[in-house]
Every structure is written in C-alpha cells, then in structure tokens.
Protein backbone atom coordinates (compact mmCIF):
# COMPACT_ATOMS: atom_id res chain seq x y z
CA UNK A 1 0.00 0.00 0.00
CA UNK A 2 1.31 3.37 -0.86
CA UNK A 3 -0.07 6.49 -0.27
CA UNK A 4 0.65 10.42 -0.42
CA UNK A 5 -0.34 12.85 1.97
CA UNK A 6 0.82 16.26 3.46
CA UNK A 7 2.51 16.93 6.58
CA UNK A 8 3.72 19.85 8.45
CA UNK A 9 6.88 20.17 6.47
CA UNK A 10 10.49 20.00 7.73
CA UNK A 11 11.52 21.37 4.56
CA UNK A 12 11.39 25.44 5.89
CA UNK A 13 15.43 25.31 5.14
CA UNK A 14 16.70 27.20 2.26
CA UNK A 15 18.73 23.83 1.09
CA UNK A 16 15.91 22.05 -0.04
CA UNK A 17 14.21 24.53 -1.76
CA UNK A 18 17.47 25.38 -3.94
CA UNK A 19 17.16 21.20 -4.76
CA UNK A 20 14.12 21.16 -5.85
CA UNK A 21 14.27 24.15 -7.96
CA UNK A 22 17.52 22.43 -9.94
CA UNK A 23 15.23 19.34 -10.22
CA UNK A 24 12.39 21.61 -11.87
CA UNK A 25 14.61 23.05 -14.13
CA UNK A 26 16.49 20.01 -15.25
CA UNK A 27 13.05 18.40 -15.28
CA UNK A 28 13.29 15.79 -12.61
CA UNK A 29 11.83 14.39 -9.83
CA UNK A 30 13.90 14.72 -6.27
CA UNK A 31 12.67 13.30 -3.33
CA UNK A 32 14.60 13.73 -0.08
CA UNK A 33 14.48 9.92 1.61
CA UNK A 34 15.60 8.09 4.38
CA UNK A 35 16.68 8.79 8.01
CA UNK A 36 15.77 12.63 7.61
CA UNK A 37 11.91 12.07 6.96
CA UNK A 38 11.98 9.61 9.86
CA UNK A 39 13.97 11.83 12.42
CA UNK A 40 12.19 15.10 11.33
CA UNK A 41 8.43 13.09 11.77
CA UNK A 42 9.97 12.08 15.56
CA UNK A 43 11.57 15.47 15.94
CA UNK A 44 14.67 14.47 15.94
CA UNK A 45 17.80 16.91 14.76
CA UNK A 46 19.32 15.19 11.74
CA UNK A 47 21.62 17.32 9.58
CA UNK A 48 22.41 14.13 7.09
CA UNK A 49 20.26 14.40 4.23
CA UNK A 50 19.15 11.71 1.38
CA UNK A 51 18.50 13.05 -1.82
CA UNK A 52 17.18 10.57 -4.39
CA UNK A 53 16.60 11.59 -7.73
CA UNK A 54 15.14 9.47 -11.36
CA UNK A 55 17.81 10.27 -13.09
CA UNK A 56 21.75 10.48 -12.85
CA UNK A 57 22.54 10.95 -9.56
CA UNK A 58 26.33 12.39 -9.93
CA UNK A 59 24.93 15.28 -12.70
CA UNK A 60 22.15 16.10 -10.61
CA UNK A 61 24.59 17.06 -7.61
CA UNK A 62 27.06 19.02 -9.93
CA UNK A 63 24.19 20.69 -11.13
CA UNK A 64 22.65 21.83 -6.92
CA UNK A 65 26.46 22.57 -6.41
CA UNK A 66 26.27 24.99 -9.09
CA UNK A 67 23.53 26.87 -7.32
CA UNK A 68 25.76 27.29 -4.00
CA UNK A 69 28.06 29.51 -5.81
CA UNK A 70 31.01 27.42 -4.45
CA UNK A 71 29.84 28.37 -0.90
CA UNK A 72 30.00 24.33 -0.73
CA UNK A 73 32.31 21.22 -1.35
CA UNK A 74 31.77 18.86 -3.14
CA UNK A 75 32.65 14.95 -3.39
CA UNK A 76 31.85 13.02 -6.77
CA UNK A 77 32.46 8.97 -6.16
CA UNK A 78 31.61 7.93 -9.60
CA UNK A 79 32.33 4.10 -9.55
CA UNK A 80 29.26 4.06 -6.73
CA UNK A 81 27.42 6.75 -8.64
CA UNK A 82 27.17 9.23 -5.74
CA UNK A 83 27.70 12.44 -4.67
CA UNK A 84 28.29 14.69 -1.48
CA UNK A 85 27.58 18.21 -1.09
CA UNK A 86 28.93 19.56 2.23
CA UNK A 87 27.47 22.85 3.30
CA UNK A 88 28.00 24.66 6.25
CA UNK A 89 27.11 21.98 8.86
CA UNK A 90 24.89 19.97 6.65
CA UNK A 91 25.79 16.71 4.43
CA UNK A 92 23.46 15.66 1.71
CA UNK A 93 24.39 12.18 -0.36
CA UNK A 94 22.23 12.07 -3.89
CA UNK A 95 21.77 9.30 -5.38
CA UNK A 96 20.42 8.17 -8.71
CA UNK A 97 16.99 5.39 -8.34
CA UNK A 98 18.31 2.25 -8.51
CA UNK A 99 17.14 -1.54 -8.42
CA UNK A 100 19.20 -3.97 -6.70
CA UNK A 101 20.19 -7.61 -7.01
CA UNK A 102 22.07 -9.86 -5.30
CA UNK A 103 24.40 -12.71 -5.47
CA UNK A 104 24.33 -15.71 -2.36
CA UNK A 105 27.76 -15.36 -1.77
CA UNK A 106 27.73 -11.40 -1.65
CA UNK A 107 26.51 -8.43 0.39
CA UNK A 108 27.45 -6.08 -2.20
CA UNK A 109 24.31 -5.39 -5.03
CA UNK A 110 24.66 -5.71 -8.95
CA UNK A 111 22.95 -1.90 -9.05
CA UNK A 112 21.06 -1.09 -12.27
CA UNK A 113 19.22 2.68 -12.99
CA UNK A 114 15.70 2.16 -12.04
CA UNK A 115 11.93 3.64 -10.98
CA UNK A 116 11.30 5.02 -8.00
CA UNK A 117 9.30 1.87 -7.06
CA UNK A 118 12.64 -0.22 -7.59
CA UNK A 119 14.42 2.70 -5.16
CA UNK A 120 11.78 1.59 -2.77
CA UNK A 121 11.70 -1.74 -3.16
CA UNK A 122 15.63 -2.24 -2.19
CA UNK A 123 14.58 0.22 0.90
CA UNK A 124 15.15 -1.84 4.47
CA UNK A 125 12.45 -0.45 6.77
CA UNK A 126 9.39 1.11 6.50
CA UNK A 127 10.74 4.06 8.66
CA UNK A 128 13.41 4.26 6.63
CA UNK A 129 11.25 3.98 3.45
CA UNK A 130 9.33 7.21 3.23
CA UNK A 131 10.02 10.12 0.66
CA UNK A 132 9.67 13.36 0.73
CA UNK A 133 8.80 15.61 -2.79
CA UNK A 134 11.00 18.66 -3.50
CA UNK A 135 9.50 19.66 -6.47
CA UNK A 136 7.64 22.90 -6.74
CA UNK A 137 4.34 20.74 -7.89
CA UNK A 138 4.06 18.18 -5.11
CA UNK A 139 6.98 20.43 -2.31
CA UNK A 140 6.58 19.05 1.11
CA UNK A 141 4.52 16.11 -0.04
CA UNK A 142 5.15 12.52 2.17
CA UNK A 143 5.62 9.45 0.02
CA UNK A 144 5.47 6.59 2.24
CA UNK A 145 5.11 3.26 0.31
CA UNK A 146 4.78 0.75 3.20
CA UNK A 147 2.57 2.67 6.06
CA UNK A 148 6.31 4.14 7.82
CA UNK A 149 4.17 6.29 9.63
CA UNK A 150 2.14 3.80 11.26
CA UNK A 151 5.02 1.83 12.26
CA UNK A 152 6.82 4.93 13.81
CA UNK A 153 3.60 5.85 15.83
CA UNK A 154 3.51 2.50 16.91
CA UNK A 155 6.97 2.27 17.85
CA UNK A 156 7.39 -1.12 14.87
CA UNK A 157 10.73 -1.71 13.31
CA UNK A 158 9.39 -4.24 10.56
CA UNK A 159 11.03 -4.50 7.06
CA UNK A 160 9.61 -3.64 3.78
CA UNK A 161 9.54 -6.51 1.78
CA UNK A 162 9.82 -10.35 2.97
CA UNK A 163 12.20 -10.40 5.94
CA UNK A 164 14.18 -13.45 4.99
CA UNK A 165 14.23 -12.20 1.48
CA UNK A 166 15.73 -8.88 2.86
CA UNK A 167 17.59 -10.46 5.66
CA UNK A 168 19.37 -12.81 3.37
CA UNK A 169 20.20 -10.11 0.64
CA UNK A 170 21.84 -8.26 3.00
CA UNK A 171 22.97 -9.77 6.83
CA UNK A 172 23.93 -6.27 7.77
CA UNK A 173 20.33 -5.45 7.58
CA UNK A 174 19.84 -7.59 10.68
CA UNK A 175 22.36 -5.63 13.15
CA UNK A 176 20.15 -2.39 11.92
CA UNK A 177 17.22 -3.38 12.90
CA UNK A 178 18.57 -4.09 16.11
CA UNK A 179 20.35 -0.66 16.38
CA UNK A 180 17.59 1.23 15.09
CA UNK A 181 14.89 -0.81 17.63
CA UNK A 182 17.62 -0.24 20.70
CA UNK A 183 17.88 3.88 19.64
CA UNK A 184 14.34 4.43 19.06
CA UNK A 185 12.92 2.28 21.85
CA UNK A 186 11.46 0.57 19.22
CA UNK A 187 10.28 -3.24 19.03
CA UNK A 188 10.95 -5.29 16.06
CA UNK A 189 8.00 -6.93 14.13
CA UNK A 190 7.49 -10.67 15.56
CA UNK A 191 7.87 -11.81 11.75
CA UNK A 192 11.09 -9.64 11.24
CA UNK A 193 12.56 -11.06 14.44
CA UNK A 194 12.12 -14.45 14.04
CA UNK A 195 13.78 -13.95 10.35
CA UNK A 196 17.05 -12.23 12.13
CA UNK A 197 16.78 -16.07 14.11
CA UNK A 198 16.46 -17.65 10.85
CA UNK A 199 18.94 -15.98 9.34
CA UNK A 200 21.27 -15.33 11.68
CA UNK A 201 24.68 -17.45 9.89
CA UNK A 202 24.69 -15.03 7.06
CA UNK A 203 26.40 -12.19 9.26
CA UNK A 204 29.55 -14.40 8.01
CA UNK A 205 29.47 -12.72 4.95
CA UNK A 206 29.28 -8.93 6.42
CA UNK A 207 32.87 -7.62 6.78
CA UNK A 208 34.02 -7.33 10.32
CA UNK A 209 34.28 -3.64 9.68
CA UNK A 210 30.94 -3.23 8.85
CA UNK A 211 29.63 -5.19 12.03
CA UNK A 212 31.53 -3.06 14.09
CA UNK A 213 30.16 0.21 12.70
CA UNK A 214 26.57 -0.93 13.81
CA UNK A 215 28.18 -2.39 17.17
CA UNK A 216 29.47 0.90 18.02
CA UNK A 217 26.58 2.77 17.17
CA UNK A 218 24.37 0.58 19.40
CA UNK A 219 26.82 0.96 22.10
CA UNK A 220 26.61 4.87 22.23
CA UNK A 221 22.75 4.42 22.72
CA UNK A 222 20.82 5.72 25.68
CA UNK A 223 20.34 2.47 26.88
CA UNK A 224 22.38 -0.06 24.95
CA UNK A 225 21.55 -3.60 27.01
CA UNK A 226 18.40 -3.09 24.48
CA UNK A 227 20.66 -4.05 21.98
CA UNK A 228 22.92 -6.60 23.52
CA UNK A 229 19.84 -8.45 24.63
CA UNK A 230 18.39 -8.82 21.16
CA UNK A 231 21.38 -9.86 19.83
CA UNK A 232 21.57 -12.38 22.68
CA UNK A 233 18.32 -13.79 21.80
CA UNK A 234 18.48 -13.70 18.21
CA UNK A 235 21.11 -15.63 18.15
CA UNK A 236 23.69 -12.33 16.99
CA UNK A 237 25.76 -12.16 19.44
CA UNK A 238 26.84 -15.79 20.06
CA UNK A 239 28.76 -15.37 16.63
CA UNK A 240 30.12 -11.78 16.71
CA UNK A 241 31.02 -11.13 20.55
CA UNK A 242 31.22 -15.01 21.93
CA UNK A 243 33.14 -13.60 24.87
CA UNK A 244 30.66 -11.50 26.00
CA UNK A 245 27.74 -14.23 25.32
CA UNK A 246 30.10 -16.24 27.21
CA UNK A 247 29.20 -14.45 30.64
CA UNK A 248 25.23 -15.54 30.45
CA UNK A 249 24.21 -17.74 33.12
CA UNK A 250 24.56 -18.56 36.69
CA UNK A 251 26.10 -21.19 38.10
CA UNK A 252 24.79 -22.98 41.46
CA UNK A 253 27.20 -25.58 43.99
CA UNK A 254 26.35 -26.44 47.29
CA UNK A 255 23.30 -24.16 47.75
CA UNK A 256 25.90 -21.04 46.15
CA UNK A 257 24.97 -19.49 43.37
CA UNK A 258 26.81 -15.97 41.41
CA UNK A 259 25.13 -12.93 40.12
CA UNK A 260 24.69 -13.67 35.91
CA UNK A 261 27.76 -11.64 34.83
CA UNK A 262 26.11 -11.07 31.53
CA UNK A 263 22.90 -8.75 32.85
CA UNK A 264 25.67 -7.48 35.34
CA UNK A 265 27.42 -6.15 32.22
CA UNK A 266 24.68 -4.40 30.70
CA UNK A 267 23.70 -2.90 33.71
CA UNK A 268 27.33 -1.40 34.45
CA UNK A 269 26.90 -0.58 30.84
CA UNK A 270 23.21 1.41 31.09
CA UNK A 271 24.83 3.24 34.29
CA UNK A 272 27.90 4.75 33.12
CA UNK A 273 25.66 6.06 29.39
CA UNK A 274 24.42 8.02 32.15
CA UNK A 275 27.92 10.00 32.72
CA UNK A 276 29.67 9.84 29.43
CA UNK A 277 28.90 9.42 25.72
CA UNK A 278 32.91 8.38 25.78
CA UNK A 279 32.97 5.13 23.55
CA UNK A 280 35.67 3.81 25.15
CA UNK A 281 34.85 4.34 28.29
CA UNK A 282 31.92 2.54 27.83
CA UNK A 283 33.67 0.03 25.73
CA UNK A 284 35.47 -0.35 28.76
CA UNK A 285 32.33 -1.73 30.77
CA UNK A 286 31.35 -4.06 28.52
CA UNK A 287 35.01 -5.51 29.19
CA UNK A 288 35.71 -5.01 32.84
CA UNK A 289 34.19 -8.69 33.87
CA UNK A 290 35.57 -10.12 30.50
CA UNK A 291 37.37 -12.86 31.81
CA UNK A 292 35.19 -13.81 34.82
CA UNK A 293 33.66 -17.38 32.53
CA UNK A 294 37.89 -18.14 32.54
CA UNK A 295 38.54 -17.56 35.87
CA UNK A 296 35.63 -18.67 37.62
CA UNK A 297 36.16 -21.23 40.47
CA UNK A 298 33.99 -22.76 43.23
CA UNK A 299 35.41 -22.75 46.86
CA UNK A 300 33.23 -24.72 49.16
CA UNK A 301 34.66 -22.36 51.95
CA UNK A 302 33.72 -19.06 49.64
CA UNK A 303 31.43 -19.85 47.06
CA UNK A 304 32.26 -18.49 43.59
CA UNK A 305 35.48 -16.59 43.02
CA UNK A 306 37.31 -14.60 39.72
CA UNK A 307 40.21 -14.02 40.94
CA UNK A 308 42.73 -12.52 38.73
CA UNK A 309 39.70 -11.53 36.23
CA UNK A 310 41.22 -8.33 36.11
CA UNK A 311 44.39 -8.90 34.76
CA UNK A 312 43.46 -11.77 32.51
CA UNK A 313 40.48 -9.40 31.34
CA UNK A 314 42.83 -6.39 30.47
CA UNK A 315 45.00 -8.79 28.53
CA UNK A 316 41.90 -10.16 26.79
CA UNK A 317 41.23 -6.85 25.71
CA UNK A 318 44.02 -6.43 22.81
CA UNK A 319 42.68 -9.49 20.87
CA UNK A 320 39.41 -8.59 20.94
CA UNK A 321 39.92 -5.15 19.53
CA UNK A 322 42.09 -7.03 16.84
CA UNK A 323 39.40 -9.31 16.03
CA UNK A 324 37.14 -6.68 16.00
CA UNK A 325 38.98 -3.85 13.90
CA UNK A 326 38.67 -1.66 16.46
CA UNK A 327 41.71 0.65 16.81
CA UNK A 328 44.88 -0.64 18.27
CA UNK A 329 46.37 2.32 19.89
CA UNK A 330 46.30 4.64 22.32
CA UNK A 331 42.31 3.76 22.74
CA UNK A 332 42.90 0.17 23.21
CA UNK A 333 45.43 1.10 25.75
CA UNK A 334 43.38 2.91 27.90
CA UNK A 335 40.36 0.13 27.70
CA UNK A 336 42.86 -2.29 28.95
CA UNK A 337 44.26 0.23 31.75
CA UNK A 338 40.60 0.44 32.98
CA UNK A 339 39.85 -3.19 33.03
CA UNK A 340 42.66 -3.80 34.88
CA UNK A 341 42.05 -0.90 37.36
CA UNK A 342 38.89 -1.28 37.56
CA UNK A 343 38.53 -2.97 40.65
CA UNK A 344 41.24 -0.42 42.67
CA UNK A 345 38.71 2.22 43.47
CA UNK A 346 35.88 -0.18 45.13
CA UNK A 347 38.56 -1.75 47.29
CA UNK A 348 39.83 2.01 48.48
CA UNK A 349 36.01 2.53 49.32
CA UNK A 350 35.84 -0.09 51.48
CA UNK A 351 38.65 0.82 53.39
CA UNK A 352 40.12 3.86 55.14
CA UNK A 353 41.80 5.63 52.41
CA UNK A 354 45.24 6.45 52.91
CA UNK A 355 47.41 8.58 51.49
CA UNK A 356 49.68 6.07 50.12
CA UNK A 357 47.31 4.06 48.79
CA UNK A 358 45.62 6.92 46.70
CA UNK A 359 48.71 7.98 45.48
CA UNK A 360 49.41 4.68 43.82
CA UNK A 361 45.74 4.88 42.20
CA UNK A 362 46.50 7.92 40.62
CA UNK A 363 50.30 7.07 39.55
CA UNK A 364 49.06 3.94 37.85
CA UNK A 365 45.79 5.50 36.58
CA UNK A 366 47.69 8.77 35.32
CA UNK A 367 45.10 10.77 33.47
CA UNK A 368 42.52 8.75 33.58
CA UNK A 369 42.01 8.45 36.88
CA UNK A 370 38.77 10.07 36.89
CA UNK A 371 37.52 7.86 34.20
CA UNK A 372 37.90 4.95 36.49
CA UNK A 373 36.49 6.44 39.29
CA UNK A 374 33.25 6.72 36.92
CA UNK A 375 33.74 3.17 35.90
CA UNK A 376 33.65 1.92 39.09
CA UNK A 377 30.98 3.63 40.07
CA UNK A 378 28.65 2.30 37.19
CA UNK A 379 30.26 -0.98 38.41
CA UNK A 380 28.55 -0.43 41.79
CA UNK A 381 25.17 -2.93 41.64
CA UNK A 382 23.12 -4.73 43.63
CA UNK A 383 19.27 -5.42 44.25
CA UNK A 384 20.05 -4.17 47.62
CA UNK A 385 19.57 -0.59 47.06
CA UNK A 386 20.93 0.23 51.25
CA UNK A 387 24.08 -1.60 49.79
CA UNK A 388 24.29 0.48 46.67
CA UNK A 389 23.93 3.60 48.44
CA UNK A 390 26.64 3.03 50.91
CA UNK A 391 28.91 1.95 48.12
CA UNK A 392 28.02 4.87 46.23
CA UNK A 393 28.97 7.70 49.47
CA UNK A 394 31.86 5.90 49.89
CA UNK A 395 33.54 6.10 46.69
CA UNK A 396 32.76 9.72 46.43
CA UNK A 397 35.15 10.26 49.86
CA UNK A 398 37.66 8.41 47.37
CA UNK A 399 36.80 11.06 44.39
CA UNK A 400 37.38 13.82 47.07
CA UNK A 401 40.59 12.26 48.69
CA UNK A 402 41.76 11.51 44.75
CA UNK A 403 41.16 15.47 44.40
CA UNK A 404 42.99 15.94 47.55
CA UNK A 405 46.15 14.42 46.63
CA UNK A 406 46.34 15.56 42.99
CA UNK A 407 46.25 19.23 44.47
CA UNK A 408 48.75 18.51 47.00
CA UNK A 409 51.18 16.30 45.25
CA UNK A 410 50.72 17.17 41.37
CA UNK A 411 50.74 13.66 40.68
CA UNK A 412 48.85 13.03 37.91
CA UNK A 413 51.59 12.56 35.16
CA UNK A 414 54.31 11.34 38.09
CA UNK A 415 57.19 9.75 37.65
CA UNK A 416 59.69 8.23 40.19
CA UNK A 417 63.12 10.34 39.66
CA UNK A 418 64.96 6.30 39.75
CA UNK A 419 65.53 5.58 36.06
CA UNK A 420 66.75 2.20 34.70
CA UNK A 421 69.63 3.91 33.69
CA UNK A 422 70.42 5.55 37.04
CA UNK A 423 70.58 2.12 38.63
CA UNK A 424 72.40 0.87 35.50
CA UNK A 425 75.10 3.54 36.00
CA UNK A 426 75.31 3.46 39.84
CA UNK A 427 75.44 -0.56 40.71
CA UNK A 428 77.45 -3.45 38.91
CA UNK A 429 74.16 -5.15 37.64
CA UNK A 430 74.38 -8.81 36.54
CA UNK A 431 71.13 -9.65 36.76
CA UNK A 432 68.39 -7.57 34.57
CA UNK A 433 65.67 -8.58 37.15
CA UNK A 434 67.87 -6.60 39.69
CA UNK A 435 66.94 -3.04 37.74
CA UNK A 436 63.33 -3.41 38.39
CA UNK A 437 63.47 -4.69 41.85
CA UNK A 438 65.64 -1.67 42.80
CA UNK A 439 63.36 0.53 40.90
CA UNK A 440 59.89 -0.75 41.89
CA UNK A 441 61.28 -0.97 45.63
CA UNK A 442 61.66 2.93 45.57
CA UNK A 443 58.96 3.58 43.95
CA UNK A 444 56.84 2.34 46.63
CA UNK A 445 59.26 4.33 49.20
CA UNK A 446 58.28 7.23 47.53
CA UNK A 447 54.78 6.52 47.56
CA UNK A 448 54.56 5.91 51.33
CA UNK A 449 56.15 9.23 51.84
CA UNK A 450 59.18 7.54 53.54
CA UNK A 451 61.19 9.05 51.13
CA UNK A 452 61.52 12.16 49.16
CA UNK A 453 61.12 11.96 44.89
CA UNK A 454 64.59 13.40 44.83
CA UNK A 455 67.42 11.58 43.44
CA UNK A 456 69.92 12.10 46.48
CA UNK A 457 68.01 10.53 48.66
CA UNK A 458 66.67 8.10 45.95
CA UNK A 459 69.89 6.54 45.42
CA UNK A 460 70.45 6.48 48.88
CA UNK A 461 68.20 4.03 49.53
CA UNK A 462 68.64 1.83 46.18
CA UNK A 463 72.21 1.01 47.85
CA UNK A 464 70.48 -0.53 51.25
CA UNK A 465 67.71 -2.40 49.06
CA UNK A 466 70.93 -3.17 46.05
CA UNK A 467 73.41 -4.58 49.15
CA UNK A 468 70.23 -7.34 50.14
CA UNK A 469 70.08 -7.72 46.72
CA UNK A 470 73.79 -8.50 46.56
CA UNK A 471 74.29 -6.20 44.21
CA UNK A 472 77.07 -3.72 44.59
CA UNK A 473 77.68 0.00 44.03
CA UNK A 474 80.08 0.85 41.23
CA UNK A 475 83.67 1.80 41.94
CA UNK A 476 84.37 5.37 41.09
C-alpha cells in the first residue's frame, strides 16, 4: 500500500528549496528519503540528508552545487554513482533510483538505474522507506510506500519486503534493525525477528568492519543492554562477541549461586551512558568482567570466586579489539588500563583511604584516573539498594581524597626520579631482574612518603635495598 499525503513540512530550510528548484529546471523528480523524513516526523535533529533523484545521480549534484556559488564542497564517487555536497554543517548524499540484485555469496548489489518503485523496493524499513517531494508541484509532499508512519507511531521496526528475502540479501540489515529498535525504543515486528533467528549465519558474509560500525553505534545508545539483549536472543551475538555471550548464566554448587555476569554487564553498561557518551569508556564496561567465565572457580569455603579476572580481562582486551577492527592504539590502551584498574577504586572505598594508597591509584591511573572512578561507580550494583547507596557515598570520599592528593602532590603525570639507567650507572648489575626490583622498591618508598622523589636521597636508599640484593655499588 502506498499512499501520499501532506505533513507539516520540515523542509522550511533554504537547502531544499534550492534542490528542488535544480530538479524543476532540469526536469526531474527529487525526493529527499531516508533517516531525515523519519527523524524530522519524531523530531529528531538530523543534519544528514538523502536526496534521491530518477535520473543520474552524480549530474544532478554538480548541477545543486552549481547553485551554492562554491559556498560548498563537493565529493563526486563515480564508480558508486554518488555524490556529497557539504554545506555549512549539513551533508546531503544524492543518489540516482536504482534496483538492486544480489548474489548468495555477496553483500554487495549488482545496481542497475531504475523507478522510483525499484528505489523503494531495495529500501530496508518502513521508517526508513518514506520520501519526501522537493518539487515545486508536489513540495513538502510525504511518500510513504509501506505505512512508515504507522510503524513509527507504533513504535514497529518491521522491514519492507519479505524479511528473509531482505535479511538474506543483505545480513547487515539484521544488526540495523537491532540498532535502530535499541535507539528508538522501538520493538521489532514478531515476523522480522524471528527472520534475524532464521537468518542469523549469514552475518559471516558482512565484513568485520561493517559489524563493528553498527556495534558501536548501538553501544553509544541511551540504553544499549536493548541491543545486547536482542542480539543475545536472536542468536547475533553468540557469533560476533562469543566472549561477551560467554558471561550468560549462573552457576549454582552447594546451595551457592553468582550474580549472571552477563545482565551485570549491561547494567554497568546502562549506568555509566548516564555520565559519558565516551565510547571507550563505555567500551570499557562491557570488558571489565571479561574474563570472569575463565577464571571462575567454586570454593566450598567461599562460594564463587574470579580471581585474577582483572588482569586476565585487560590482557583479553588487545585481541578482541584485533578481532574486531577496532583501533589498536592509544584507545585500546586505555580500555585495557581500565579493566585492569577497575577494581582499585571499590577496594579504596571499602577501606580507610590512605594517602599512600591513593597515590598509587593515581600514579598507575595517570590521566585517567577520573575515568575509572566513573567506571567503578557504574560498576557499583546490587538489588540491595541500602548496599548500593553506601557503596556509592563511599567512593565519592575516594573522588574527594583523589582530588585531595592531585592538588597537593601534582601527581597526575608522576614519575619516580629512579631511572633504569640511574641504577644501571650506579650498581654493577648482573642480573636484569635486579633493575626493576631496585626501581619498583623505591617507587613504593616514595609513595609511602618515607622518602623524598629526589634523586639524592633516591639513590640512597637503592644502595640498602641493592646490598640485600647483593648487588654492589660501582667503583668510582
């Protein structure tokens, strides 16, 4: 069923009516499609704009850029047959109508020019299927082929054509439903779910690049669990994050049972969306238990333990991010920091926090001390909400005390004065191991206060800890 109808316009910007005045004059029909008409029907800002035109796509956007009077850039990608026009903070893609095929082993579409029904018809879903006239004869006029506006009033993510048809064309369609049900607080269509179950093996044909793009976009969500839990029940997730599937379930011995590290995740996850929109921080929560399935071990005097998870978990961390494509530098780095840190703050706020001991959070935290401190505190759950709370005051004391001690001791980019090659230069070293003994052994002076972070006194003290070492001082 298609229909047209008016609505009150989101086309009151100058942009569009410039478009549709080129498309009158070269005599052809421009529709603006796609996430724009969605977002501007749920009010949503959305400064990425669709432009699909019957007709050469690539001409028709040399021709609009022509009417900016170079006050815009533009991009011409030929061997796709698209175009970008970038103007002031606005990006608009035109493309020509197309129909699509596709091949079994292949995500990618033989493209041929087509109708604007065969635009439509390779559309995903329905909210993403409605079209918008710009020309002067129809301006402002909603296209929407497959009732969109029903489905975004009833809060329906539901494809346009036969799911497994669509599903099977094109696997990455599967991870968008999912992100676009998670963003919008949608649900997806009982018939387009169970086809994402049905389907689910061809996501081994998506590049790993391209799964990634959607992962990331679900995880900067409002609420991401949304996501992680439809992928968990579809079936998803099992094949594109198996360590993180890997957490679901609880384990019970002798009457002792552990919390499901899985919904633990997503919770820690929900909580800290609420204080950053940092990726990696909140990559960085979906990781922090990572290794608890490997390390988990039942002690009839304790119950359930993890130790190490930490460690292991912030070693874990590189390989996934391999796997995954996700960068390998200075932003995996600081995921595996956290991980490892993670659990450093909780411990200080269940204790009396001493100097000393803050000192060594911050040194080994450097500048992202504060970052963990957040972590941890999305890390704080429990159905006991008295428990939570106290948790909760507690680590804020540690926030202050953290605040306390940077003021005082400027230590957030600290250093102990002790170098390798002071020691190197100052004792007759035969074993290597004897360089960092010497040097983590002050360090740990230093942080106690009992010394000074001078290197007088510094080397001072290497010669006790060097002489138990058997190591001796160089002859001058």
């Amino acid at each position: 069923m298609c229909y047209l109808c008016c609505v009150q316009s989101p086309l009151d910007n100058p942009i569009f009516e410039l478009i549709g005045k080129t498309a009158d004059t070269l005599n052809l029909r421009a529709w603006v499609v796609g996430g724009f008409v969605r977002d501007s029907i749920l009010k949503r800002e959305n400064k990425d704009i669709d432009i699909v035109v019957v007709g050469n796509g690539v001409d028709f956007a040399q021709a609009v850029a022509k009417q900016f009077n170079n006050d815009c850039s533009l991009s011409v990608f030929r061997n796709f047959g698209t175009a970008q026009i970038k103007f002031d903070d606005w990006i608009i893609e035109f493309i020509g109508a197309r129909k699509e095929s596709y091949r079994r082993d292949s995500r990618k579409p033989v493209v041929e020019n087509g109708t604007l029904e065969d635009d439509q018809n390779r559309r995903d879903f329905t909210i993403n299927a409605m079209y918008l006239s710009l020309n002067s004869d129809s301006y402002g006029e909603l296209y929407d082929p497959f009732n969109g506006v029903q489905d975004l009033q009833n809060g329906i993510i539901r494809t346009c054509n036969n799911p497994d048809i669509t599903f099977d064309d094109d696997p990455l369609r599967m991870l968008r439903a999912i992100r676009f049900a998670s963003r919008l607080n949608f649900r997806i269509e009982l018939k387009t779910f169970e086809a994402i179950k049905q389907n689910v093996n061809r996501i081994e044909i998506v590049s790993q690049e391209r799964i990634t793009d959607e992962l990331n976009g679900m995880i900067l969500g409002t609420k991401p669990s949304r996501a992680f839990e439809m992928m968990s029940k579809t079936g998803l997730l099992s094949l594109i994050f198996p360590e993180m599937m890997a957490l679901h379930g609880v384990d019970t011995r002798n009457g002792k049972s552990h919390k499901d590290n899985f919904y633990h995740t997503l919770q820690v996850l929900d909580n800290i969306c609420e204080f950053t929109d940092n990726l990696w921080l909140r990559w960085a929560a979906i990781l922090h238990d990572i290794a608890k399935p490997a390390t988990k071990r039942f002690d009839p005097k304790v119950g359930w333990t993890f130790h190490g998870h930490e460690d292991r978990g912030s070693r874990m961390v590189k390989g996934i991010f391999k796997r995954m494509r996700l960068p390998l530098d200075e932003k995996m780095r600081y995921v595996s920091k956290l991980v490892l840190l993670h659990l450093r703050p909780i411990v200080l706020s269940k204790e009396t926090v001493t100097d000393s001991a803050v000192r060594r959070l911050i040194v080994d935290a450097g500048e992202h001390v504060t970052d963990l401190v957040t972590l941890c505190r999305a890390d704080i759950t429990s159905k006991n909400e008295a428990k939570v709370e106290k948790h909760l005051k507690n680590l804020v004391l540690v926030q202050e005390k953290i605040n306390e001690v940077l003021a005082k001791d400027e230590l957030r980019n600290w250093q102990p004065v002790l170098t390798g090659n002071h020691i190197k230069t100052h004792f007759e070293i035969k074993d290597p191991q004897d360089i960092g003994k010497i040097k983590d052994a002050i360090r740990e002076l230093i942080l106690d206060g009992q010394i000074p972070n001078d290197l007088g006194p510094a080397l001072s003290k290497a010669e006790d800890i060097a002489k138990s070492l058997g190591v001796m001082v160089r002859q001058a």
